[in-house]
N, C-alpha and C. Protein backbone atom coordinates (compact mmCIF):
# COMPACT_ATOMS: atom_id res chain seq x y z
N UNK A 1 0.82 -1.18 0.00
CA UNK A 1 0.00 0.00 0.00
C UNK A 1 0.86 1.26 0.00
N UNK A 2 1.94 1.41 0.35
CA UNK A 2 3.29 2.59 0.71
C UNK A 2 3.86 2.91 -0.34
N UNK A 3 3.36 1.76 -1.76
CA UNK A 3 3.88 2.16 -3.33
C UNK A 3 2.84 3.03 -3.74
N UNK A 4 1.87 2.69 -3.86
CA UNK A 4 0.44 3.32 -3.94
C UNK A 4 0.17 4.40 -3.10
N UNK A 5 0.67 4.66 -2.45
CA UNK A 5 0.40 6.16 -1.41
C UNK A 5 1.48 6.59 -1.61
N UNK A 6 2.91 5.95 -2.07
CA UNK A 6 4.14 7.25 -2.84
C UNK A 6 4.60 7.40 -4.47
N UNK A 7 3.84 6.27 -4.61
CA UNK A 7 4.16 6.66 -6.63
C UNK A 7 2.66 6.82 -6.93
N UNK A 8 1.78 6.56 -6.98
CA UNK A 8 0.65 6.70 -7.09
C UNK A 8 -0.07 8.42 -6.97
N UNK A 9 -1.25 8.83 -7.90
CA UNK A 9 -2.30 9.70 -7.67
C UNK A 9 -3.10 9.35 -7.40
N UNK A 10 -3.89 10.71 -6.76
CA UNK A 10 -5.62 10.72 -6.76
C UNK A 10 -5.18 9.72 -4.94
N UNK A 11 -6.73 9.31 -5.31
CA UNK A 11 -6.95 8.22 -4.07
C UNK A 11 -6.83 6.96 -4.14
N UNK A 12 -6.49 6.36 -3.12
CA UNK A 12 -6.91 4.29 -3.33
C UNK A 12 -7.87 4.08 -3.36
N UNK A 13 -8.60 3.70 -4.64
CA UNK A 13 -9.71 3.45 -4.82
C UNK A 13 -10.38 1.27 -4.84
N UNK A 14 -11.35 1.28 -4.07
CA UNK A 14 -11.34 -0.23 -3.57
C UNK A 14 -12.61 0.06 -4.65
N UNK A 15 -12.98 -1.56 -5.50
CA UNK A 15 -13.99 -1.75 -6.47
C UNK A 15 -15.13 -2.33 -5.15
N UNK A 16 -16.18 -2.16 -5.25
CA UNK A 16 -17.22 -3.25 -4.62
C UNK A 16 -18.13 -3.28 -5.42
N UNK A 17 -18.99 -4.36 -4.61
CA UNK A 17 -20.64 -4.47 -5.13
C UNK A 17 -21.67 -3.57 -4.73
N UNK A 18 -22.78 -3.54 -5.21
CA UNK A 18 -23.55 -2.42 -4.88
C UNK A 18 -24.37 -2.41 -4.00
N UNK A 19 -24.33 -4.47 -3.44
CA UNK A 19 -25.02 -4.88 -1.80
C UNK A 19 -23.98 -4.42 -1.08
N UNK A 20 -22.94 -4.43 -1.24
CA UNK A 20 -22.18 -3.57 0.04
C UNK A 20 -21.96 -2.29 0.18
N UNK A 21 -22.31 -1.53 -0.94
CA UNK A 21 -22.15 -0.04 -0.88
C UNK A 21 -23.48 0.11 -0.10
N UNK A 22 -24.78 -0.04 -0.29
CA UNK A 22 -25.79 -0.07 0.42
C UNK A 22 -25.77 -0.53 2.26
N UNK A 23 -25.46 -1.43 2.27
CA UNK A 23 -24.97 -1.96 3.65
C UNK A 23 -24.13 -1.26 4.31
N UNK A 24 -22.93 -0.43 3.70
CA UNK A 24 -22.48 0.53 4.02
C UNK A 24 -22.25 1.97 4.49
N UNK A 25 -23.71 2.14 3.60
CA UNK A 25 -24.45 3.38 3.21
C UNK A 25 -23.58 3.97 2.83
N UNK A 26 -22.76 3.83 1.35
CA UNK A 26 -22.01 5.03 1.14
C UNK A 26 -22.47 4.99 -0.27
N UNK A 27 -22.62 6.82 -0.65
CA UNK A 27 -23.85 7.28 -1.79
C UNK A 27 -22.58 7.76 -2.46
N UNK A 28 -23.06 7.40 -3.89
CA UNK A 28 -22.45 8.32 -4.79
C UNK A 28 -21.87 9.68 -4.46
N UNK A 29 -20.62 10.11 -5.14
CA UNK A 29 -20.07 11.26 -4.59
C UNK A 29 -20.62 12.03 -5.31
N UNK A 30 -20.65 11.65 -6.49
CA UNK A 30 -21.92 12.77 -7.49
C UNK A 30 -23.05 12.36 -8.22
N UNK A 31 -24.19 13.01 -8.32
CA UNK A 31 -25.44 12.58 -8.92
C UNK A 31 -25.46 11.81 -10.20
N UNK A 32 -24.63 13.11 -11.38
CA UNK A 32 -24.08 13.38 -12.29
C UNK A 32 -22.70 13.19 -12.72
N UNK A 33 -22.67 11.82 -13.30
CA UNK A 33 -21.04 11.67 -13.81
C UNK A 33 -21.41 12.06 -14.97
N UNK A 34 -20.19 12.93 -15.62
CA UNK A 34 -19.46 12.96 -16.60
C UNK A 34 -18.15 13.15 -17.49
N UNK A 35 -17.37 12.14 -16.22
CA UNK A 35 -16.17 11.75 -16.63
C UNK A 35 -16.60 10.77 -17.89
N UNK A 36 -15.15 10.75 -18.50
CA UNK A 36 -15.36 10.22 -20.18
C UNK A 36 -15.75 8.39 -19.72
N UNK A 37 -15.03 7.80 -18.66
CA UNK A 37 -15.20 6.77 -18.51
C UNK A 37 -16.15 6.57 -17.76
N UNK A 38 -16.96 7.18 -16.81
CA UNK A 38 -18.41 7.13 -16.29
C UNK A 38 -17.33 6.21 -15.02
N UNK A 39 -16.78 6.44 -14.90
CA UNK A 39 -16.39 5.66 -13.55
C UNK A 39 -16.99 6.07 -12.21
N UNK A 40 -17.66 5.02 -11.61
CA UNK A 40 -18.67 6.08 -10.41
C UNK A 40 -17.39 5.99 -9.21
N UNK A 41 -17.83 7.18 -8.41
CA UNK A 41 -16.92 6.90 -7.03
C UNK A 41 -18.09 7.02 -6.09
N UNK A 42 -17.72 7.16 -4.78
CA UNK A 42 -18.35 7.01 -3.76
C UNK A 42 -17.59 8.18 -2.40
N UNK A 43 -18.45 9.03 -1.93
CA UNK A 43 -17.70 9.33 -0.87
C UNK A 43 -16.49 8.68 0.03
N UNK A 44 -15.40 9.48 0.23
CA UNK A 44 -14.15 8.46 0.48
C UNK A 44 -14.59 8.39 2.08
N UNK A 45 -14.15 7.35 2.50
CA UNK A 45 -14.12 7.00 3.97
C UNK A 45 -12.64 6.75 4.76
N UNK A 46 -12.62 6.38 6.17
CA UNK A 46 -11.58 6.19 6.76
C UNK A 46 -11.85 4.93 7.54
N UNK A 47 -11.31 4.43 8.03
CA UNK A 47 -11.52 3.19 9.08
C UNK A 47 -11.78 4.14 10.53
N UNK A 48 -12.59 4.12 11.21
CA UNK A 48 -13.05 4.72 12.67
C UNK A 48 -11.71 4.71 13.64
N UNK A 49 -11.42 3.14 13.77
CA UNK A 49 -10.30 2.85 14.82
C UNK A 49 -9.62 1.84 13.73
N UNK A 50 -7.80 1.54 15.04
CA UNK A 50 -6.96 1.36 14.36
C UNK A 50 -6.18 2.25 13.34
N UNK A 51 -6.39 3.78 12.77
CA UNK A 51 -5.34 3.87 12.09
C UNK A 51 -5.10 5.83 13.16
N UNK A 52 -4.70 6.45 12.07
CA UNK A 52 -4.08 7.46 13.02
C UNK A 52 -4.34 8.61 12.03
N UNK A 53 -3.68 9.57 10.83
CA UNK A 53 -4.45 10.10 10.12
C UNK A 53 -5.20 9.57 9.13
N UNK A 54 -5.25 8.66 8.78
CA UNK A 54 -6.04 7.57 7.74
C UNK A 54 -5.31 7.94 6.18
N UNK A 55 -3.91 8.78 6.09
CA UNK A 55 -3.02 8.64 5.23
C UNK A 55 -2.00 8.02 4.74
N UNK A 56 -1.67 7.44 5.89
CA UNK A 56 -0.49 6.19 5.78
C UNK A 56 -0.65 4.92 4.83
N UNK A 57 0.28 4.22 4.34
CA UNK A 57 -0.06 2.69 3.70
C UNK A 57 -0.49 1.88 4.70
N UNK A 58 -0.18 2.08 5.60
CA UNK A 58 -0.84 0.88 6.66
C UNK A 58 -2.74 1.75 7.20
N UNK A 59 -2.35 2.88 7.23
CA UNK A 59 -3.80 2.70 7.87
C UNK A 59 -5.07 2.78 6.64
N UNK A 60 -4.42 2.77 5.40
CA UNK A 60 -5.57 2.98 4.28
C UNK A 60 -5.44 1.33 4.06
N UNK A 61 -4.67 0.29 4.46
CA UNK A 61 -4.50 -1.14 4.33
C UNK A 61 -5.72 -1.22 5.56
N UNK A 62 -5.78 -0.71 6.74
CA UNK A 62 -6.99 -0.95 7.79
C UNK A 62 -8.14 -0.56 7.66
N UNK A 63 -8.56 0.41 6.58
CA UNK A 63 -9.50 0.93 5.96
C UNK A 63 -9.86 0.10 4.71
N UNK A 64 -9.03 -0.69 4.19
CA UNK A 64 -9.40 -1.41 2.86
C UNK A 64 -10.40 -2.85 3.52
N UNK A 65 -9.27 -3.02 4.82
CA UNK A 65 -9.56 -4.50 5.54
C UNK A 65 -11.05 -3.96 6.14
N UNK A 66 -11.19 -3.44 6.17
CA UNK A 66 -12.63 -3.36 6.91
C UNK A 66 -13.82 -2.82 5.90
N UNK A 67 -13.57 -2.44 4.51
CA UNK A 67 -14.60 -2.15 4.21
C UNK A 67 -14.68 -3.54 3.00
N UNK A 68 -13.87 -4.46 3.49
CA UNK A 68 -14.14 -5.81 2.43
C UNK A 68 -14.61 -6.86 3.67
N UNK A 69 -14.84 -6.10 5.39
CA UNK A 69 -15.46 -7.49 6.20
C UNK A 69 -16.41 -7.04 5.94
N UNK A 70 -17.50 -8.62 5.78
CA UNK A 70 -18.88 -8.32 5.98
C UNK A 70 -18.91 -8.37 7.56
N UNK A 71 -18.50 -7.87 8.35
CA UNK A 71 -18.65 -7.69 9.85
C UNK A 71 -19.07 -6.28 9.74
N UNK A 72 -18.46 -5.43 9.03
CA UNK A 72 -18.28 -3.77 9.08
C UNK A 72 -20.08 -3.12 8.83
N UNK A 73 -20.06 -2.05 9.28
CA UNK A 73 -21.16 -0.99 8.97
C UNK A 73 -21.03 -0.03 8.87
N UNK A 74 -21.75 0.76 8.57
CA UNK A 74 -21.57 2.11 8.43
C UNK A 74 -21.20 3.23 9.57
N UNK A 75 -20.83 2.66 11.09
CA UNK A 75 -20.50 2.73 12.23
C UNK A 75 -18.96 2.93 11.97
N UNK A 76 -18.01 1.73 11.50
CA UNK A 76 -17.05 1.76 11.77
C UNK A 76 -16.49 2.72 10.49
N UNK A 77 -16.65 3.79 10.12
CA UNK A 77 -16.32 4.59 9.15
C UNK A 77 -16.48 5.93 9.97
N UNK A 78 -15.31 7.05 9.31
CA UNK A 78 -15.53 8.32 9.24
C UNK A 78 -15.39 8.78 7.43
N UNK A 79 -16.22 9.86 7.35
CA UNK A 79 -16.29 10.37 6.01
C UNK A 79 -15.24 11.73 6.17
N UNK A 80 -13.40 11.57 5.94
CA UNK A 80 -13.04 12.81 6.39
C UNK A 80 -13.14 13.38 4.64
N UNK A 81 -12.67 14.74 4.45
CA UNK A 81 -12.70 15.45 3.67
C UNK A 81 -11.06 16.39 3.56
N UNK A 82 -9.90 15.67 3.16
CA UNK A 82 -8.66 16.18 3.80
C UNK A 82 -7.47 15.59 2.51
N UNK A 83 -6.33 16.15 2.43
CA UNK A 83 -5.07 15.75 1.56
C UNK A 83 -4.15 16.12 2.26
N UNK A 84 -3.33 15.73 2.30
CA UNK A 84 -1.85 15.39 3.11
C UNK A 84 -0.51 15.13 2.24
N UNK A 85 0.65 16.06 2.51
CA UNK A 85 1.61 15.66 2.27
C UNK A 85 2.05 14.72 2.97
N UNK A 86 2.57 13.69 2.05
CA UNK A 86 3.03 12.34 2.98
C UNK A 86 4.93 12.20 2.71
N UNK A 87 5.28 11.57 3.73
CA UNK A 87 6.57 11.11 3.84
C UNK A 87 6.81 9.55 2.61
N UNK A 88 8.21 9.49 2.43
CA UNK A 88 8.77 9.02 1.85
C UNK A 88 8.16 7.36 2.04
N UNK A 89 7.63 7.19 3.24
CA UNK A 89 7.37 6.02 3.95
C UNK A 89 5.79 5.71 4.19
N UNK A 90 5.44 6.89 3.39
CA UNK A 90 3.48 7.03 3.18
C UNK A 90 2.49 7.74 4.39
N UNK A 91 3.61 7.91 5.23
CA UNK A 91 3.08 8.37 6.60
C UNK A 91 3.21 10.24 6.19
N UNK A 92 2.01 10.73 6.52
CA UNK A 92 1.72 11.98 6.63
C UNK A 92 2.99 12.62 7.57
N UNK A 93 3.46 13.79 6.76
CA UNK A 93 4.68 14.55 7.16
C UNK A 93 4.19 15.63 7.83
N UNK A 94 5.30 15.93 8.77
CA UNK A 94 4.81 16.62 10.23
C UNK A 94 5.77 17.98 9.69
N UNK A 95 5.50 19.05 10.65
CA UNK A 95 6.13 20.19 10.76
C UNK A 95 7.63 20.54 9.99
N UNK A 96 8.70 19.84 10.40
CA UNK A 96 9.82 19.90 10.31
C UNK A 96 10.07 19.34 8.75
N UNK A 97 9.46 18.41 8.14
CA UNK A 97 8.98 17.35 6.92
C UNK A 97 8.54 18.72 6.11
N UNK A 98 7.48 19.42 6.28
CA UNK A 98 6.53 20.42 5.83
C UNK A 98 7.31 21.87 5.15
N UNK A 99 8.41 22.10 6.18
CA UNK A 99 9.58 23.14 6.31
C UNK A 99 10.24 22.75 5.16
N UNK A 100 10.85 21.94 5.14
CA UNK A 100 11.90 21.21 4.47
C UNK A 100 11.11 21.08 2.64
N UNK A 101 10.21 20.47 2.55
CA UNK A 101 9.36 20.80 1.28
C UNK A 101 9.20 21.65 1.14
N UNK A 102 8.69 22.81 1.41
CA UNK A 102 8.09 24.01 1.05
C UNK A 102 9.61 24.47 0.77
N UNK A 103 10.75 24.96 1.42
CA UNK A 103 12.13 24.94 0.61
C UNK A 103 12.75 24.07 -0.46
N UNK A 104 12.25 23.16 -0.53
CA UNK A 104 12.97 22.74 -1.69
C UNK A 104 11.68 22.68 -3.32
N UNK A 105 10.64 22.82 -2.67
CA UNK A 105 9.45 23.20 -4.00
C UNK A 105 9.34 24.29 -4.21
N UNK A 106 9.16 25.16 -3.32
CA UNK A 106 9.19 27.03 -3.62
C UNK A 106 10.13 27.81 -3.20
């Protein structure tokens, strides 16, 4: 998941069925697609517990693992709304990390 959260764009996107998007309750992010490929998404989620900003390879791996148990509901989710510079290691970069980029990009 740490290749995919450092070579990778956009978001990790998980495929499901549409009995578990329901069970899930998670609605279309838009009414209206009209991307060329009609690819639908879904409001992004986080895993509730277990991860820490829900940016890391491991905690979007605890967020994948739980929205493929059929144990899960729409309980164990938060819907955040957020982007993050991440470290080399997929883990969201802190202050000193933040400094250090912003000098060497601008």
């Amino acid at each position: 998941m740490v290749f995919f959260v450092k070579h990778g764009t956009g978001i990790v996107c998980v495929s499901m069925k549409v009995e578990d998007l329901e069970r899930l309750q998670l609605p279309l992010m838009v009414t209206h697609n009209e991307k060329k490929l009609c690819t639908t998404f879904t409001v992004s989620v986080d895993a509730k517990h277990g991860i820490s900003t829900g940016v890391s390879g491991s905690d979007r791996a605890t967020t994948i693992k739980a929205i493929a148990s059929k144990d899960s509901n729409p309980d164990y989710f938060n819907r955040p709304v957020l982007g993050e510079v991440v470290d080399d290691d997929g883990s969201m970069a802190r202050l000193p990390k933040l400094k250090e980029f912003f000098k060497t990009e601008y």
